[in-house]
Protein backbone atom coordinates (compact mmCIF):
# COMPACT_ATOMS: atom_id res chain seq x y z
CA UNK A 1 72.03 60.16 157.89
CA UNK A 2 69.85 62.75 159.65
CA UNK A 3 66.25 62.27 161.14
CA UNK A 4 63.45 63.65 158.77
CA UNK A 5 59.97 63.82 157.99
CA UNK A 6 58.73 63.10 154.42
CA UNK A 7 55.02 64.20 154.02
CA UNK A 8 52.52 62.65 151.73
CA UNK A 9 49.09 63.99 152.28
CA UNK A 10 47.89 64.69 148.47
CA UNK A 11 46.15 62.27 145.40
CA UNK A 12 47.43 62.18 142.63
CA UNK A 13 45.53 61.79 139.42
CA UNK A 14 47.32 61.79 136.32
CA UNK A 15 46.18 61.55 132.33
CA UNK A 16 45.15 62.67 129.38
CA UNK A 17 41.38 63.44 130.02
CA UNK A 18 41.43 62.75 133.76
CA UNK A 19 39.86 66.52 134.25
CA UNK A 20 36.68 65.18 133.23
CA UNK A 21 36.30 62.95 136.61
CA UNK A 22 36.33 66.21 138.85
CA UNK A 23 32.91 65.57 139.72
CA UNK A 24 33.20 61.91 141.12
CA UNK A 25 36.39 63.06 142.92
CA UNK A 26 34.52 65.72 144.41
CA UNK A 27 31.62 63.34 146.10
CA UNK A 28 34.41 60.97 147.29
CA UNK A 29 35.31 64.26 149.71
CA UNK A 30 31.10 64.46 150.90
CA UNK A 31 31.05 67.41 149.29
CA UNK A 32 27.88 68.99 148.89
CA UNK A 33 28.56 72.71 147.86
CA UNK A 34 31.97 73.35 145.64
CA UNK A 35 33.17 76.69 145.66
CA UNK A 36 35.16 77.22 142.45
CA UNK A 37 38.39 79.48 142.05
CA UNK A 38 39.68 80.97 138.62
CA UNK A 39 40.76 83.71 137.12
CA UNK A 40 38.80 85.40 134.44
CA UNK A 41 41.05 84.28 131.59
CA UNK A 42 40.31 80.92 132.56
CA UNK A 43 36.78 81.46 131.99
CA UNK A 44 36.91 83.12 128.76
CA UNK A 45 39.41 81.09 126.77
CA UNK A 46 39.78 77.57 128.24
CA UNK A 47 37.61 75.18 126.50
CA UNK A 48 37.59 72.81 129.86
CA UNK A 49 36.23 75.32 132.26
CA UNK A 50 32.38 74.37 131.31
CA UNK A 51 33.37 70.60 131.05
CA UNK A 52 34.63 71.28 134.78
CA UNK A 53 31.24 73.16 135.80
CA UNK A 54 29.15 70.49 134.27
CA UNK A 55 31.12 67.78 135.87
CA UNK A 56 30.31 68.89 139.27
CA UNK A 57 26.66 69.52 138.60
CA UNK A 58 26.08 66.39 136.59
CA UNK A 59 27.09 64.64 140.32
CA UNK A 60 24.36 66.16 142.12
CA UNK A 61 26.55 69.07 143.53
CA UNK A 62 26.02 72.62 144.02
CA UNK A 63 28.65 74.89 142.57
CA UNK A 64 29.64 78.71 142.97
CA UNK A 65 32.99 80.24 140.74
CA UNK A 66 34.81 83.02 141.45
CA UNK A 67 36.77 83.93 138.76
CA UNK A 68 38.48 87.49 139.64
CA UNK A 69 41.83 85.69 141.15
CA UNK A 70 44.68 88.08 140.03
CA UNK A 71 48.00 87.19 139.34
CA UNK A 72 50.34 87.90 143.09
CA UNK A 73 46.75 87.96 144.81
CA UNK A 74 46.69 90.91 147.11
CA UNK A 75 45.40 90.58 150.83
CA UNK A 76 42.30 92.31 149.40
CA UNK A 77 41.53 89.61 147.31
CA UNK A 78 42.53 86.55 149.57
CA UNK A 79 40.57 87.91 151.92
CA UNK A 80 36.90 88.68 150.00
CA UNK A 81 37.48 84.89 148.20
CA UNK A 82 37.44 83.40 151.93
CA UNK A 83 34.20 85.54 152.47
CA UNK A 84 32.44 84.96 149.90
CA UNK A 85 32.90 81.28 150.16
CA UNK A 86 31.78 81.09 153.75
CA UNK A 87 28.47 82.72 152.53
CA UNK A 88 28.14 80.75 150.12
CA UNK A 89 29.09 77.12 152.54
CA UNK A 90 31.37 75.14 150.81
CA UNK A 91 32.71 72.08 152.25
CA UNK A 92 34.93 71.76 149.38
CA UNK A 93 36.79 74.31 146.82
CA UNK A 94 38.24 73.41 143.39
CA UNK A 95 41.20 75.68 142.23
CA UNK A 96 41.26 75.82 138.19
CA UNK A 97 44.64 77.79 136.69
CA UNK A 98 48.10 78.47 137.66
CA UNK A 99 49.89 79.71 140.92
CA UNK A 100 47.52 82.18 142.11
CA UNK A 101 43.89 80.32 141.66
CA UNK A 102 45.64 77.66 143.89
CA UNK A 103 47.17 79.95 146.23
CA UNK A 104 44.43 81.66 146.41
CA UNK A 105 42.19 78.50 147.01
CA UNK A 106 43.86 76.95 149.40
CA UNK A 107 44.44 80.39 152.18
CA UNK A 108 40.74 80.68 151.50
CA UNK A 109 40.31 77.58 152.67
CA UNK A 110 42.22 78.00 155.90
CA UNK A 111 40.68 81.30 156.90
CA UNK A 112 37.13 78.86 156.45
CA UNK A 113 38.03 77.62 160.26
CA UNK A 114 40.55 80.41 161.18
CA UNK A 115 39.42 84.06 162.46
CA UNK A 116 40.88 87.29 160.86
CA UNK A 117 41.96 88.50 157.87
CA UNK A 118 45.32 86.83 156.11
CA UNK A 119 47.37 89.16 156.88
CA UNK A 120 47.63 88.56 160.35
CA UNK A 121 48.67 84.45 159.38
CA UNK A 122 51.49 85.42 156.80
CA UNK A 123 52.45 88.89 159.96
CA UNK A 124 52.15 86.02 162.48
CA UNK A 125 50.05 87.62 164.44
CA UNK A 126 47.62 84.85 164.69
CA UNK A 127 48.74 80.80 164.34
CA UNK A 128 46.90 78.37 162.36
CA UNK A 129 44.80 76.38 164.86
CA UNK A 130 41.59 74.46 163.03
CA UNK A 131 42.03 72.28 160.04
CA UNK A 132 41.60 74.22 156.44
CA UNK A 133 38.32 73.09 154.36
CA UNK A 134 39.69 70.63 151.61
CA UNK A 135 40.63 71.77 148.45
CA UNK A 136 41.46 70.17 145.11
CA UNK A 137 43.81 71.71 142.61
CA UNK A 138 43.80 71.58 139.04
CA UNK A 139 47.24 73.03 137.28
CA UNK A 140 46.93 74.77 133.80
CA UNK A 141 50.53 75.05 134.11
CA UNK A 142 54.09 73.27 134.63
CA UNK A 143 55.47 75.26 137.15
CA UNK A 144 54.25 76.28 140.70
CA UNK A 145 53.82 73.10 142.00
CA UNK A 146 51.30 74.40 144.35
CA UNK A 147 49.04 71.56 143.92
CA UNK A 148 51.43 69.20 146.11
CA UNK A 149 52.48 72.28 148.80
CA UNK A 150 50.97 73.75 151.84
CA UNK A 151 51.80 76.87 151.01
CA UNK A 152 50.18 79.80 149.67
CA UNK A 153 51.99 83.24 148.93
CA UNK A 154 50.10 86.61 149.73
CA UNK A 155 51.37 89.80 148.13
CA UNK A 156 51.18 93.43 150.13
CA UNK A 157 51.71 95.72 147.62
CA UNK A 158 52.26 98.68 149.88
CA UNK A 159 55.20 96.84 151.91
CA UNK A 160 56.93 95.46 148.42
CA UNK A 161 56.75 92.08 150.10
CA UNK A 162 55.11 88.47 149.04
CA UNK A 163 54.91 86.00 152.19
CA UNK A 164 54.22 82.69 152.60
CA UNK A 165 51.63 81.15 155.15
CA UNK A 166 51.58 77.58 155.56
CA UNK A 167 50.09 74.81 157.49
CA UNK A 168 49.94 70.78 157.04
CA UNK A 169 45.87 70.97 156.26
CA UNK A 170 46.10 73.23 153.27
CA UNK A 171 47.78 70.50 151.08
CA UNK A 172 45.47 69.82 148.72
CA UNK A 173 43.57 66.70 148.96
CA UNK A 174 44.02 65.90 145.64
CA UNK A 175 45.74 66.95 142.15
CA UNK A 176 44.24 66.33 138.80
CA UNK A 177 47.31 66.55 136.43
CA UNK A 178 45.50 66.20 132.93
CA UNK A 179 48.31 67.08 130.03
CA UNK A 180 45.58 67.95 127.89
CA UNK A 181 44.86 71.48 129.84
CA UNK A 182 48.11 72.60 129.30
CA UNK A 183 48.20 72.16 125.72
CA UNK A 184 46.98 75.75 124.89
CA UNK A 185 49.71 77.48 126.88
CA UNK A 186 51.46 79.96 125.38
CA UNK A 187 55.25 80.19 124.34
CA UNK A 188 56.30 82.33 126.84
CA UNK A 189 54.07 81.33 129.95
CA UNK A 190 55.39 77.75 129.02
CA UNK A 191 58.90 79.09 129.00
CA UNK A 192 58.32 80.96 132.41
CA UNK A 193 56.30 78.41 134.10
CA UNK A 194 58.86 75.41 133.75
CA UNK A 195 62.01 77.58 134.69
CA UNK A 196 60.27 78.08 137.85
CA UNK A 197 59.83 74.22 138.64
CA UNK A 198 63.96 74.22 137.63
CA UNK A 199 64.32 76.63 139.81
CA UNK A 200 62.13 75.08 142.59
CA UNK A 201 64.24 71.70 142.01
CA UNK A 202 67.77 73.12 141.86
CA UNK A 203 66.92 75.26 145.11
CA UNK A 204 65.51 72.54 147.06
CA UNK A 205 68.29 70.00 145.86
CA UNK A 206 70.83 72.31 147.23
CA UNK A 207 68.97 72.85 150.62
CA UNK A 208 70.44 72.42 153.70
CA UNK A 209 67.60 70.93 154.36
CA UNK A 210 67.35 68.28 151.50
CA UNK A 211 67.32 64.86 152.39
CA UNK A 212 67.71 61.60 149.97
CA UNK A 213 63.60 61.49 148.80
CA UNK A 214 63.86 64.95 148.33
CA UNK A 215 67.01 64.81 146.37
CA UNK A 216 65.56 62.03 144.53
CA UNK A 217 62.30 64.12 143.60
CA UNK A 218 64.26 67.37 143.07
CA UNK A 219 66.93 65.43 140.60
CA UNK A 220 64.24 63.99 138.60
CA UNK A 221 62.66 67.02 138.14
CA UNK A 222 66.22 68.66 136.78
CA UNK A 223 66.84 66.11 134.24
CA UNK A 224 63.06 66.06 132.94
CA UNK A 225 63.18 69.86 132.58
CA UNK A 226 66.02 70.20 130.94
CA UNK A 227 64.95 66.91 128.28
CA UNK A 228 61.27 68.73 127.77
CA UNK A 229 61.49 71.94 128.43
CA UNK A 230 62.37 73.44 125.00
CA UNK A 231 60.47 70.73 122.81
CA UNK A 232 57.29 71.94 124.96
CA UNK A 233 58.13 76.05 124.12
CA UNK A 234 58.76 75.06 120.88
CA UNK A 235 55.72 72.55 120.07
CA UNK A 236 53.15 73.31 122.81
CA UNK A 237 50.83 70.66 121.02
CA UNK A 238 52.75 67.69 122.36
CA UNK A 239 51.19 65.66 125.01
CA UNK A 240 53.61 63.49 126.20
CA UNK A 241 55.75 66.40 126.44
CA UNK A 242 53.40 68.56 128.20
CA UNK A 243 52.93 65.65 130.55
CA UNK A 244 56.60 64.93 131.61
CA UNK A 245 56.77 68.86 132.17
CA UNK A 246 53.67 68.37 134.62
CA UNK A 247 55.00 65.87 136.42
CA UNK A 248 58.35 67.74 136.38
CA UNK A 249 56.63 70.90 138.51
CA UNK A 250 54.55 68.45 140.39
CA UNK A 251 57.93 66.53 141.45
CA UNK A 252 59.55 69.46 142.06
CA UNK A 253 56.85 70.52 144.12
CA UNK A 254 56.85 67.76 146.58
CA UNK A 255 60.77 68.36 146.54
CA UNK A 256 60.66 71.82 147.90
CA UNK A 257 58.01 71.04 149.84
CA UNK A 258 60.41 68.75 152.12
CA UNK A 259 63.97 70.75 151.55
CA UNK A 260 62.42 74.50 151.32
CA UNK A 261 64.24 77.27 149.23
CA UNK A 262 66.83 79.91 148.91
CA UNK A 263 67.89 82.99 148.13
CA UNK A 264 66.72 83.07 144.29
CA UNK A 265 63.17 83.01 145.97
CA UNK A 266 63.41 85.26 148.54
CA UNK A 267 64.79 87.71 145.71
CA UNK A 268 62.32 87.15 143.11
CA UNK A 269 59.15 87.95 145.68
CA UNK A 270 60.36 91.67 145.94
CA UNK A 271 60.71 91.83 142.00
CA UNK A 272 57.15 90.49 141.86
CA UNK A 273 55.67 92.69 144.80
CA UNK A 274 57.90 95.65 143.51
CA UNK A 275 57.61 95.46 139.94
CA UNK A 276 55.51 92.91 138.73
CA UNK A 277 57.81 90.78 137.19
CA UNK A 278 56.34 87.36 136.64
CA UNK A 279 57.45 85.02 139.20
CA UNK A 280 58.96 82.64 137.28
CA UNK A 281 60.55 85.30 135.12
CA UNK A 282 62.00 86.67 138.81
CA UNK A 283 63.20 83.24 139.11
CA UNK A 284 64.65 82.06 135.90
CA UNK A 285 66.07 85.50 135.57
CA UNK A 286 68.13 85.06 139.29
CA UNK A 287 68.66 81.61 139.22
CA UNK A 288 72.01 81.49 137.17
CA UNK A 289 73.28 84.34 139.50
CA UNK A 290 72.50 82.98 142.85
CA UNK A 291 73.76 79.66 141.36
CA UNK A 292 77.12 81.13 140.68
CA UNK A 293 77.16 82.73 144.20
CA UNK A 294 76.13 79.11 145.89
CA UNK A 295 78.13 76.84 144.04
CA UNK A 296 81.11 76.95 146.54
CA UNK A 297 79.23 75.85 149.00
CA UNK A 298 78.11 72.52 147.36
CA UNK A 299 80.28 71.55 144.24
CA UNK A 300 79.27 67.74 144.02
CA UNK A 301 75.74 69.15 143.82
CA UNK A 302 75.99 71.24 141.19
CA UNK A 303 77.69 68.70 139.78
CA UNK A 304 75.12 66.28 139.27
CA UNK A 305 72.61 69.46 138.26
CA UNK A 306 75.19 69.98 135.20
CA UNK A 307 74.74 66.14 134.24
CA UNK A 308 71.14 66.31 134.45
CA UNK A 309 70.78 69.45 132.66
CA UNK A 310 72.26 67.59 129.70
CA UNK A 311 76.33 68.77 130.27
CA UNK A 312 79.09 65.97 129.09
CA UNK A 313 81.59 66.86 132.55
CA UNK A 314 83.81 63.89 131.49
CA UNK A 315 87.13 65.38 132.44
CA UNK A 316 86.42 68.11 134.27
CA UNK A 317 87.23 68.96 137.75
CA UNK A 318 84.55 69.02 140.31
CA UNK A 319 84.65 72.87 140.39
CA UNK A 320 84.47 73.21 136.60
CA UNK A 321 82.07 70.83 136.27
CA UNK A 322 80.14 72.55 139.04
CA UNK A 323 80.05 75.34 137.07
CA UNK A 324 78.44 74.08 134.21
CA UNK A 325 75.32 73.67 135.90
CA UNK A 326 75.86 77.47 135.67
CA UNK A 327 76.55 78.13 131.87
CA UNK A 328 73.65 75.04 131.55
CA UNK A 329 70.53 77.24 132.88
CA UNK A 330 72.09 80.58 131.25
CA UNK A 331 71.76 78.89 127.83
CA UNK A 332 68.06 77.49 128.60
CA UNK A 333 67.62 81.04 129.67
CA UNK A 334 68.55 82.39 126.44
CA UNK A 335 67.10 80.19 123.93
CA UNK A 336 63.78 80.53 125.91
CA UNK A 337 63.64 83.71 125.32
CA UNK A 338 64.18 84.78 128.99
CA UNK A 339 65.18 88.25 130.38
CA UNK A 340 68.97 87.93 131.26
CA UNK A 341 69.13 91.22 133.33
CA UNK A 342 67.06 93.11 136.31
CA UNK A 343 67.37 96.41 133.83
CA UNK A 344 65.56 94.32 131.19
CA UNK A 345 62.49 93.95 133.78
CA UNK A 346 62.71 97.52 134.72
CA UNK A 347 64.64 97.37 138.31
CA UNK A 348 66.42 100.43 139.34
CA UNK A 349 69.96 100.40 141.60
CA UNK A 350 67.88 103.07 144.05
CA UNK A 351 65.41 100.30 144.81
CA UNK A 352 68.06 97.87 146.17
CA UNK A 353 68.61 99.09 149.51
CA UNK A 354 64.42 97.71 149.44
CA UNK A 355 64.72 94.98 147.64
CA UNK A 356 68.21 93.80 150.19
CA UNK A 357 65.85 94.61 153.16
CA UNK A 358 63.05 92.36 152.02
CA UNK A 359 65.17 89.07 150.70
CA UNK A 360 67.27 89.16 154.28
CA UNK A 361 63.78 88.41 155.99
CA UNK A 362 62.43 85.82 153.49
CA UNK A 363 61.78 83.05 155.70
CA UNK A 364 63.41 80.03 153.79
CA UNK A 365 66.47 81.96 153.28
CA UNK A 366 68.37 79.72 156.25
CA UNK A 367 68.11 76.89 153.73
CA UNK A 368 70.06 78.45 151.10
CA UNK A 369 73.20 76.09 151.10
CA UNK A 370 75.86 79.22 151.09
CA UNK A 371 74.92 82.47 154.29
CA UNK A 372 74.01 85.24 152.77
CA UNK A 373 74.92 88.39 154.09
CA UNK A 374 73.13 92.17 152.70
CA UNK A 375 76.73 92.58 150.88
CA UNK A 376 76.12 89.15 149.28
CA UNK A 377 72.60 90.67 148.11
CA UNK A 378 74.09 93.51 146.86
CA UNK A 379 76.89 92.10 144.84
CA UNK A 380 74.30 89.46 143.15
CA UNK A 381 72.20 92.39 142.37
CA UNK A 382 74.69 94.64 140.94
CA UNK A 383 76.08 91.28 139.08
CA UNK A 384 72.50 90.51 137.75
CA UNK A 385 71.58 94.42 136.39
CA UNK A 386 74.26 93.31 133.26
């Protein structure tokens, strides 16, 4: 068995009505001043953003939101959140929402004790060398797993391209996974948001980089999915469902955290910076494709995805059985309502040559479990326009 490193640096709180304790959690980190990071929908619709608010300032603590986080947030905006946050003097930031209020939170953080704009962590031009301010993340949805990651993603626009910077200190301190805030999410955000955690586990299970607590997260994750996932698209009012889906992205979180990702990601961050496509559309949409193109490589993997996802394999030999893992996420793909083809999000065959160009120099694309060469882009993209 190879050497690893498993890390474990977040809290987790989990339960129905656990958002409520923000507050108490907050003074357990000293914190005096909370800088608090949204997005605008957030503060106009969800019913738990004033309980939040209140919950800090009923513990004696200062509070300041910023709630104009946009979804793939821009260099622009990664950069004026860290700003106005050091005026302001938190010692601690909150991040309310999905992907990109945590994101968000958590580079803002970093660039609290690190000089410069983002841009020159996720061009490399400058390293990570002082601790980030601690954050604490609260998901409104089952599928980032950013709360339990040390990533954040920046989008530049202008270059088509959404990059990762990372360091050990921007794992969030802690994760408040209350059920109850996702029960107003929408069909199709639900949909979107929990093919991403699949596609986070099956990635990250396939890894040449997984190791067994990995695999064990990343598995779990799989079969919870694919037992929840349509029950909570289909009857978003459903707690206990809405809570094994949170746990689901949370585990699969952790799981990619350890084993990294592939070449599903690295594709889907061009769609995203190049056409907007949601990113876990971009990801639920590639996933069967790339999965077909990977399977080769590990068969007794995708093996054990097909059982999880549900698939009777009795019978079979290991490369049909592989495969099912394959027809498996196509059908979740379909009766969730998911776009099946790049022409149905609006890609053009001109772009490619763009999109190839980016995905080759996504940094995680070494632990995709098959090598991918430009040609193998190519052929997965002219597969995947239908």
């Amino acid at each position: 068995m190879k050497e690893f490193v498993f890390r474990l640096y977040t809290k987790v709180l989990y339960g129905e009505g656990v958002a409520k304790r923000l507050g108490a959690e907050c003074k357990q980190l000293n914190a005096r001043k909370v800088f608090f990071v949204t997005d605008s929908f957030m503060v106009e619709h969800s019913a738990a953003f004033p309980m939040l608010i209140d919950s800090i300032k009923n513990a004696g603590l200062e509070v300041k939101v910023f709630s104009e986080v946009e979804p793939d947030p821009s260099i622009v905006t990664i950069d004026g959140v860290a700003a106005k946050m050091k005026e302001f003097g938190a010692d601690v930031a909150v991040a309310f929402g999905g992907g990109s209020p945590m994101d968000t939170a958590k580079l803002a953080c970093m660039l609290q004790s690190n000089a410069g704009s983002v841009c020159d962590y996720m061009r490399k031009t400058r390293n990570i060398d002082n601790p980030a301010v601690p954050v604490i993340c609260i998901p409104t949805t089952a599928g980032t797993g950013s709360e339990v990651t040390s990533f954040g993603v920046v989008t530049d626009s202008d270059a088509g391209e959404k990059i990762g910077v990372a360091h050990d200190s921007m794992m969030p301190k802690l994760a408040i996974i209350d059920p109850a805030l996702q029960l107003s999410m929408p069909p199709s955000l639900t949909a979107a948001t929990g093919m991403d955690a699949l596609c986070h586990a099956i990635e990250a299970f396939v890894s040449t980089d997984a190791e067994l607590l990995s695999d064990a997260m990343c598995l779990h994750a799989i079969r919870l999915i694919g037992e929840n996932i349509r029950k909570a698209v289909a009857d978003g009012r459903d707690v206990e469902t809405r809570g094994k889906m949170a746990l689901a992205s949370l585990a699969a979180g952790v799981g990619f955290a350890q084993a990294g990702l592939g070449a599903v990601h690295g594709i889907a961050h061009c769609l995203g910076a190049m056409y907007h496509v949601p990113h876990g559309v971009a990801n639920a949409l590639m996933l069967p494709y790339v999965m077909s193109f990977n399977v080769m490589a590990s068969m007794e993997k995708f093996r054990e995805i097909a059982i999880a996802l549900g698939e009777n394999v009795t019978g079979l030999s290991l490369r049909d059985a592989a495969y099912r893992s394959v027809a498996a996420v196509k059908l979740l793909n379909e009766d969730l309502g998911i776009p099946q083809t790049l022409k149905e999000v609006g890609v053009k065959e001109s772009d490619f040559s763009s999109i190839i160009k980016n995905t080759m120099t996504y940094g995680r694309l070494p632990f995709n479990p098959r090598t991918v060469t430009e040609k193998d882009v190519e052929n997965i993209l002219t597969t995947a326009m239908g």
